[in-house]
C-alpha atoms as a PDB file:
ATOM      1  CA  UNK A   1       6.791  -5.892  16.866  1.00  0.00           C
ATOM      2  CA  UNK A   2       7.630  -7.264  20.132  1.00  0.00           C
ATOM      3  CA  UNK A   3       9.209  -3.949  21.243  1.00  0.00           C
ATOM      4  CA  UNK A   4       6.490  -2.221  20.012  1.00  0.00           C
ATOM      5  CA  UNK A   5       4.154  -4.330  22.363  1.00  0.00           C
ATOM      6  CA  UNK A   6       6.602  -3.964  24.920  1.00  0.00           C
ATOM      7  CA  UNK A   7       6.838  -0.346  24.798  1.00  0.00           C
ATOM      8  CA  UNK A   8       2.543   0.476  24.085  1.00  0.00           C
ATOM      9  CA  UNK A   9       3.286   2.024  20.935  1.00  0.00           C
ATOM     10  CA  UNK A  10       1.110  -1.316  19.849  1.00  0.00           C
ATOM     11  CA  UNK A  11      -1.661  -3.299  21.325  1.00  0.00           C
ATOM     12  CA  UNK A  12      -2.875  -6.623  21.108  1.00  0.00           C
ATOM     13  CA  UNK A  13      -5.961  -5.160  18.901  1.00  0.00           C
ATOM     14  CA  UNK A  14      -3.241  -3.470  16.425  1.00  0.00           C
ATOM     15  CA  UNK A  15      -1.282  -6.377  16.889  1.00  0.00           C
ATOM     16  CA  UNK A  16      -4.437  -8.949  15.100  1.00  0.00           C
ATOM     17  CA  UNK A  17      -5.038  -5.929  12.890  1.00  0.00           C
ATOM     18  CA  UNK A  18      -2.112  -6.219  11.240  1.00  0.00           C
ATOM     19  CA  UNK A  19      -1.654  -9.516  11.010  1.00  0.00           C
ATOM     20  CA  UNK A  20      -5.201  -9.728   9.329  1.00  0.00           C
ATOM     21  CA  UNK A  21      -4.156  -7.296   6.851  1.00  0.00           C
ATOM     22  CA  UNK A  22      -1.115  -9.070   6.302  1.00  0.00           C
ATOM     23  CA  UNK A  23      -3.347 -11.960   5.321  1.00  0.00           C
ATOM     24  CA  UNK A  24      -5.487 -10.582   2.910  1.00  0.00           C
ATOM     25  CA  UNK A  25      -2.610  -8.443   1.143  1.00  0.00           C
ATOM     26  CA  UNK A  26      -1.123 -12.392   0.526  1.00  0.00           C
ATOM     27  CA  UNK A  27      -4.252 -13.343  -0.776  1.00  0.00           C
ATOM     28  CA  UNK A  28      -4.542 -10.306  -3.132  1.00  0.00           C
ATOM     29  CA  UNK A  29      -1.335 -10.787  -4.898  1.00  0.00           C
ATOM     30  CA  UNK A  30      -1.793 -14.395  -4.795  1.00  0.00           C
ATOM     31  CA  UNK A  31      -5.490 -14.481  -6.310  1.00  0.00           C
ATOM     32  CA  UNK A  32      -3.951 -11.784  -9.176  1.00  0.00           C
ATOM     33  CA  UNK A  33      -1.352 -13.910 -10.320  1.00  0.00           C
ATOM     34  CA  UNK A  34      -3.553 -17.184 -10.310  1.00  0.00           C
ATOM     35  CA  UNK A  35      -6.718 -15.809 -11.437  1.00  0.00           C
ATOM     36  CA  UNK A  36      -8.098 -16.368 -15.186  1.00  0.00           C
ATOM     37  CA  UNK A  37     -11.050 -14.070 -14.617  1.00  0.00           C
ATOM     38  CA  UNK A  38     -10.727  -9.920 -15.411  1.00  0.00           C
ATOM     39  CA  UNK A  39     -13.072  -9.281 -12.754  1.00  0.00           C
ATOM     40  CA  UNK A  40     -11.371 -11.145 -10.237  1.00  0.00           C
ATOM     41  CA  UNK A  41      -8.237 -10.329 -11.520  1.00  0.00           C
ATOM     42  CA  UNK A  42      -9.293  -6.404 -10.388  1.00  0.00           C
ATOM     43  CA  UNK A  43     -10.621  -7.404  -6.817  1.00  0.00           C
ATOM     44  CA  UNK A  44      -7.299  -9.087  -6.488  1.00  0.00           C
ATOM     45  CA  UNK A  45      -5.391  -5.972  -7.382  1.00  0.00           C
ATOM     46  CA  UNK A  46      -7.707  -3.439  -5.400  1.00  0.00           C
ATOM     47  CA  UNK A  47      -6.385  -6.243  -2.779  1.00  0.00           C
ATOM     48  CA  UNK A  48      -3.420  -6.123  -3.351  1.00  0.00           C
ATOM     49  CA  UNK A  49      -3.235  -1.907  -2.967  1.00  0.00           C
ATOM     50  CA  UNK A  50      -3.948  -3.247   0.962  1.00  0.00           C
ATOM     51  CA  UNK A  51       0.171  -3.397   0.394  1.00  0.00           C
ATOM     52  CA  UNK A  52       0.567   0.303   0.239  1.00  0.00           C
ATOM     53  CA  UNK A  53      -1.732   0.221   3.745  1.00  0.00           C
ATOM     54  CA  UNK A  54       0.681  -2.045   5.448  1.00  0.00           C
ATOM     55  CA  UNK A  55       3.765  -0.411   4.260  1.00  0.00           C
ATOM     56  CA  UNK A  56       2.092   2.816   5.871  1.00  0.00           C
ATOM     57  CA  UNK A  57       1.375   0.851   9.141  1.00  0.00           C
ATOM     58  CA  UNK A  58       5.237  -0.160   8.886  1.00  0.00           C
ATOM     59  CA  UNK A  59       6.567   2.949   8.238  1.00  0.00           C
ATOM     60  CA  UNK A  60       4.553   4.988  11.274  1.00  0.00           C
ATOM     61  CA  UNK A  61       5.727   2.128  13.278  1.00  0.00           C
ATOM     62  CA  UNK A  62       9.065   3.076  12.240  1.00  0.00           C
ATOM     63  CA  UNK A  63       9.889   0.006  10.636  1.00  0.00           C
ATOM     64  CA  UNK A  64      10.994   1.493   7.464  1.00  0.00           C
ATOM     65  CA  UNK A  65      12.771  -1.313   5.784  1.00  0.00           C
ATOM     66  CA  UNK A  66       9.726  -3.853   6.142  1.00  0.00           C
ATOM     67  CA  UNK A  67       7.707  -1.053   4.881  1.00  0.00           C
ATOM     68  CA  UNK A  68       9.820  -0.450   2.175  1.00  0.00           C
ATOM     69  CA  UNK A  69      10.178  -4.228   0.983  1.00  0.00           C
ATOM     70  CA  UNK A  70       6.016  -4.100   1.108  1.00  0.00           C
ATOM     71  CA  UNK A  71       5.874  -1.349  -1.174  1.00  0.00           C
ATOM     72  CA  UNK A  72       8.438  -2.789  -3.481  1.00  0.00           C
ATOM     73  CA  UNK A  73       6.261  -6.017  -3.957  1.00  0.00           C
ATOM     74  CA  UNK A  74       2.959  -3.768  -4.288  1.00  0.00           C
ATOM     75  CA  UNK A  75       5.188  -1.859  -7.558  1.00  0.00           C
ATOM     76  CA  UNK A  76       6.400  -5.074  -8.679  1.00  0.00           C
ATOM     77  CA  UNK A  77       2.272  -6.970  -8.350  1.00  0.00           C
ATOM     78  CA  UNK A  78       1.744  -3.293 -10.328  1.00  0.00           C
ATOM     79  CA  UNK A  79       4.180  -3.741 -12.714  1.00  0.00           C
ATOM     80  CA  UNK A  80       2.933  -7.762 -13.663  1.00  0.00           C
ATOM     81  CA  UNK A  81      -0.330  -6.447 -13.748  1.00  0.00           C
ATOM     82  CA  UNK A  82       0.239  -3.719 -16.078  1.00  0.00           C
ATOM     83  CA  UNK A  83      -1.183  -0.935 -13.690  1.00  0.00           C
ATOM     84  CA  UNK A  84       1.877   0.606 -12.623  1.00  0.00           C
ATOM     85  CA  UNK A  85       0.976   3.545 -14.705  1.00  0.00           C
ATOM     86  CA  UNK A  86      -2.341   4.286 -13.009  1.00  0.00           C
ATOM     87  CA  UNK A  87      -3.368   6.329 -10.171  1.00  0.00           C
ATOM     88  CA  UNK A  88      -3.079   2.925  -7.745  1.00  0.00           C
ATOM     89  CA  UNK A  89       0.327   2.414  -8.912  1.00  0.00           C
ATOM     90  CA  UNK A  90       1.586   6.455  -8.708  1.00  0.00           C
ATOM     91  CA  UNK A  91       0.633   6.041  -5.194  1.00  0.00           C
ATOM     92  CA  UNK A  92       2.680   2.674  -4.433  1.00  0.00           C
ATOM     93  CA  UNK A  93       5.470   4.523  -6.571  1.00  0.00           C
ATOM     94  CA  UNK A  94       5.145   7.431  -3.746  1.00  0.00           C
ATOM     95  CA  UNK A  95       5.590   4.795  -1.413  1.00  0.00           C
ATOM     96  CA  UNK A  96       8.664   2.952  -2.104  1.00  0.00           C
ATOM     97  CA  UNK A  97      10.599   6.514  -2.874  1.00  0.00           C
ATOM     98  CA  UNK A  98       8.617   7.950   0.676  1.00  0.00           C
ATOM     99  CA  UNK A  99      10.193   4.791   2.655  1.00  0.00           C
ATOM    100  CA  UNK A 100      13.602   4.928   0.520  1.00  0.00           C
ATOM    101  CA  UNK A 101      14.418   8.273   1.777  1.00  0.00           C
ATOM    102  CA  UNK A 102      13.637   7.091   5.262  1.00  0.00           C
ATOM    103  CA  UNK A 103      16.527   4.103   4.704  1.00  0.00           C
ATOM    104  CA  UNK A 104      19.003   7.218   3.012  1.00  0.00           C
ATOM    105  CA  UNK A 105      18.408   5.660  -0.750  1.00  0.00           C
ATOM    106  CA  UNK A 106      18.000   9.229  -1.816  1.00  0.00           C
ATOM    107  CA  UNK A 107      19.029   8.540  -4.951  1.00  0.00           C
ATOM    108  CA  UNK A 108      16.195   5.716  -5.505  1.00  0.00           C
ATOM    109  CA  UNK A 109      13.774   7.726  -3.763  1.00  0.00           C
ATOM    110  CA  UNK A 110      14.182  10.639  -6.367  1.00  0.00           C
ATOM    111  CA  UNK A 111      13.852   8.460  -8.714  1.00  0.00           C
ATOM    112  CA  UNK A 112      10.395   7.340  -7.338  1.00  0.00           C
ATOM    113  CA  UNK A 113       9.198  10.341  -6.547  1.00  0.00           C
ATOM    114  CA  UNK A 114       9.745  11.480 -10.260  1.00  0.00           C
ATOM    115  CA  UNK A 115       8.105   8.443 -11.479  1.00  0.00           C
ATOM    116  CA  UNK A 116       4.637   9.023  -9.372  1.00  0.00           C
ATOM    117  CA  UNK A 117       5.000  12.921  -9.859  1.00  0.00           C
ATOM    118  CA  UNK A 118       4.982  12.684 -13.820  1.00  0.00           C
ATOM    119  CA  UNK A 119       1.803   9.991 -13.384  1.00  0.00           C
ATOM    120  CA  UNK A 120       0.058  12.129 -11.377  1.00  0.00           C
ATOM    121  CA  UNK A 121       0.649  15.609 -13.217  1.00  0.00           C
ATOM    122  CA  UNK A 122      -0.674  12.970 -16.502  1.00  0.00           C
ATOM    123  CA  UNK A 123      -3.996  12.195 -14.414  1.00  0.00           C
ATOM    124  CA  UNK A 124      -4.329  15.961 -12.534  1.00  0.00           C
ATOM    125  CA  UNK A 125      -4.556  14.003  -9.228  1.00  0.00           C
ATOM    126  CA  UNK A 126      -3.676  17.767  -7.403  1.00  0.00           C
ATOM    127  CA  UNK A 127      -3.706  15.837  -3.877  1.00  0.00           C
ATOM    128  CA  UNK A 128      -1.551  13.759  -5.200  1.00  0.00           C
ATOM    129  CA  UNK A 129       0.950  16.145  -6.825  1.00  0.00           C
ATOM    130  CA  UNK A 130       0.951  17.517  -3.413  1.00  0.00           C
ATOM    131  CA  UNK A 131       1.103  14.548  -1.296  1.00  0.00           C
ATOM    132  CA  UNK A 132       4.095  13.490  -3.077  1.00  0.00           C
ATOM    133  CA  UNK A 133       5.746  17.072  -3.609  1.00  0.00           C
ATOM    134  CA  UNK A 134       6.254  17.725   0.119  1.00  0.00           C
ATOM    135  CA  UNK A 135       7.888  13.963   0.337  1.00  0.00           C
ATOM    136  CA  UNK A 136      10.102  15.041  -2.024  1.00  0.00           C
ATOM    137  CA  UNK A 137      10.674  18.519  -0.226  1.00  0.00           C
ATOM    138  CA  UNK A 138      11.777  16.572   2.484  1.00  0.00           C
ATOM    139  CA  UNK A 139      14.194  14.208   0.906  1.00  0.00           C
ATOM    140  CA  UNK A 140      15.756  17.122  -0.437  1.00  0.00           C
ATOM    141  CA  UNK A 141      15.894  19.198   2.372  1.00  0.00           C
ATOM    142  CA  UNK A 142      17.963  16.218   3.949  1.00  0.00           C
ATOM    143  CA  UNK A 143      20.381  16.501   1.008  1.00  0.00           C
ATOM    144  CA  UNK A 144      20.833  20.053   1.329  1.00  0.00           C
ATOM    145  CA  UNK A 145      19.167  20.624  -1.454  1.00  0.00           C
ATOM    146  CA  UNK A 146      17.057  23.373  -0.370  1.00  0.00           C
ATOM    147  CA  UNK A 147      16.545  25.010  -3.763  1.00  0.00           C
ATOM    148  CA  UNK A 148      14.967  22.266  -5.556  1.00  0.00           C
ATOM    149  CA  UNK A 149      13.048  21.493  -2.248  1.00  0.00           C
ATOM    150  CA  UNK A 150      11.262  25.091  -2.865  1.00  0.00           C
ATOM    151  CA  UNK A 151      10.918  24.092  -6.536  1.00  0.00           C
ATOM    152  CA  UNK A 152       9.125  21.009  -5.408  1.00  0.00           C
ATOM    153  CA  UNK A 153       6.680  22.724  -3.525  1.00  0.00           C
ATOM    154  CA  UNK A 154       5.813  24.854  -6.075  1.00  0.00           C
ATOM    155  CA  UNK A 155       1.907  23.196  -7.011  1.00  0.00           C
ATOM    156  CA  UNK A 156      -1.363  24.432  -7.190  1.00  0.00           C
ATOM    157  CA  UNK A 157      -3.157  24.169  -3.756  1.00  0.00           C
ATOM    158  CA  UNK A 158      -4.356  20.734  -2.998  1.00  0.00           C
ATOM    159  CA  UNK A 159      -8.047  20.213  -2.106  1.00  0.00           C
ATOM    160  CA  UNK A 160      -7.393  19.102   1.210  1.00  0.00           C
ATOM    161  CA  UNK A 161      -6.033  21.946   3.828  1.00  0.00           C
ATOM    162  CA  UNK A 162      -3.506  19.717   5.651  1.00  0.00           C
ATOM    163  CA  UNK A 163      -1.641  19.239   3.192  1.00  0.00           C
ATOM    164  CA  UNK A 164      -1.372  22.266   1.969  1.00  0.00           C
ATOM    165  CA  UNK A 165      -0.535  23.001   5.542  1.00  0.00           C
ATOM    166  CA  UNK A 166       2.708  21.068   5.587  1.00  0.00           C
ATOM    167  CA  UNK A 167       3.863  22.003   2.366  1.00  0.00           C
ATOM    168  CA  UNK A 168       3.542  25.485   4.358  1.00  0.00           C
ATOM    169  CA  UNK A 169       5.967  24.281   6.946  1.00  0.00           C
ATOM    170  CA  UNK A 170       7.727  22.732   5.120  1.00  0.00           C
ATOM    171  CA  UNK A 171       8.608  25.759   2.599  1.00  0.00           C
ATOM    172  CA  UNK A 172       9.360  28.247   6.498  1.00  0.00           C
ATOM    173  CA  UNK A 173      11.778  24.833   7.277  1.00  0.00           C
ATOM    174  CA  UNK A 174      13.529  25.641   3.842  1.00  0.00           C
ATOM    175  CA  UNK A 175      13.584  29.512   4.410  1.00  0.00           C
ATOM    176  CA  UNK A 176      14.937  29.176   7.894  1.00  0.00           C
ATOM    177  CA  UNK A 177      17.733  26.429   7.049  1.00  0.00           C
ATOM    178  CA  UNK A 178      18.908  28.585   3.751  1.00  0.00           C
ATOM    179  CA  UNK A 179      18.732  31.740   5.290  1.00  0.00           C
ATOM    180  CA  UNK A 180      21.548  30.556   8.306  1.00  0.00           C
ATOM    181  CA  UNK A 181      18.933  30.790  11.075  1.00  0.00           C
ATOM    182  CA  UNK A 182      18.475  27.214  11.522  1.00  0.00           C
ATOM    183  CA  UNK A 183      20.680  24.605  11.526  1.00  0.00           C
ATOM    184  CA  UNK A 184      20.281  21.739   9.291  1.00  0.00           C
ATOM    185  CA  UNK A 185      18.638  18.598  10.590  1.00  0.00           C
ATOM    186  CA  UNK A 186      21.724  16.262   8.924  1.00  0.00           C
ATOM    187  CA  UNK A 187      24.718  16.992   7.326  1.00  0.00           C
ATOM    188  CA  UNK A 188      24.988  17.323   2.760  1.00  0.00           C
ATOM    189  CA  UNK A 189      25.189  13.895   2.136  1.00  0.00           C
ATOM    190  CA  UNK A 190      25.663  12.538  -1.229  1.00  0.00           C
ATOM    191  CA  UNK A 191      22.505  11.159  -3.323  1.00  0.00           C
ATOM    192  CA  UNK A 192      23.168   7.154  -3.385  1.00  0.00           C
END
């Protein structure tokens, strides 16, 4: 964070931001597992999704290990909870296979991304589906894999244009890299 200051990328503002978000993710997964109340049991979890917020703030940060970590203990909170397999916890799952492809855990991130994919297709959460789909895309088209990348894309058009958008790039990336015309951003490496 200190570099981060150092360089602008972060300012004092962001700085308190975070570290107030920080707090109240704490509290969330705190209050869950104390709490003997249902109610406050939920406003603890809807806390606790907070997680999935800070991992993001991580990850754009490019902190993707922290990031990672937070969205492991917002899928584990899940998990104790018994949410995991709701729309909350298909989003977390996104997460922690979105940030394990950024630390080259492809073969944990596939594994995530299959998890929140089949939860989503379940609820017919298309934004979702497509959200998660071009995550995937891109973990694959950094193994090499650019055939199942275009499979991955392969959804019904999400309800929000921008994504849509960059599933559109995304599937021109694949066409250019397969056809010879581009060159690949990384060499094939193996799915660990």
């Amino acid at each position: 964070i200190a570099h981060e200051l150092e360089t602008g990328r972060l300012t004092a503002l962001n700085l308190r931001f975070y570290h107030a978000m920080y707090q109240i993710m704490m509290f969330g997964m705190n209050l869950a597992f104390v709490s003997n109340n249902i109610g406050l049991m939920w406003v603890a979890v809807e806390l606790a999704t907070l997680t999935t917020n800070l991992a993001t703030v991580h990850g754009n940060l490019g902190h993707a290990e922290q990031a990672h970590e937070a969205a492991l203990r917002a899928r584990a909170l899940q998990v104790e909870l018994g949410e995991a397999d709701g729309p909350t916890g298909g989003v977390i799952e996104s997460h922690v296979g979105l940030y394990a492809a950024q630390l080259g855990q492809y073969g944990g991130a596939l594994q995530a991304f299959e998890r929140a994919q089949a939860g989503f297709r379940r609820d017919g959460q298309a934004l979702w589906i497509a959200v998660c789909a071009n995550n995937l895309a891109v973990a694959l088209i950094d193994l090499g894999q650019f055939a199942r990348a275009r499979k991955a894309l392969d959804y019904a058009p999400p309800p929000v244009p921008h994504v849509a958008a960059r599933g559109a790039l995304l599937a021109a990336r694949i066409a250019r890299l397969s056809s010879g015309r581009g060159h690949a951003a990384t060499a094939l490496r193996p799915v660990v």
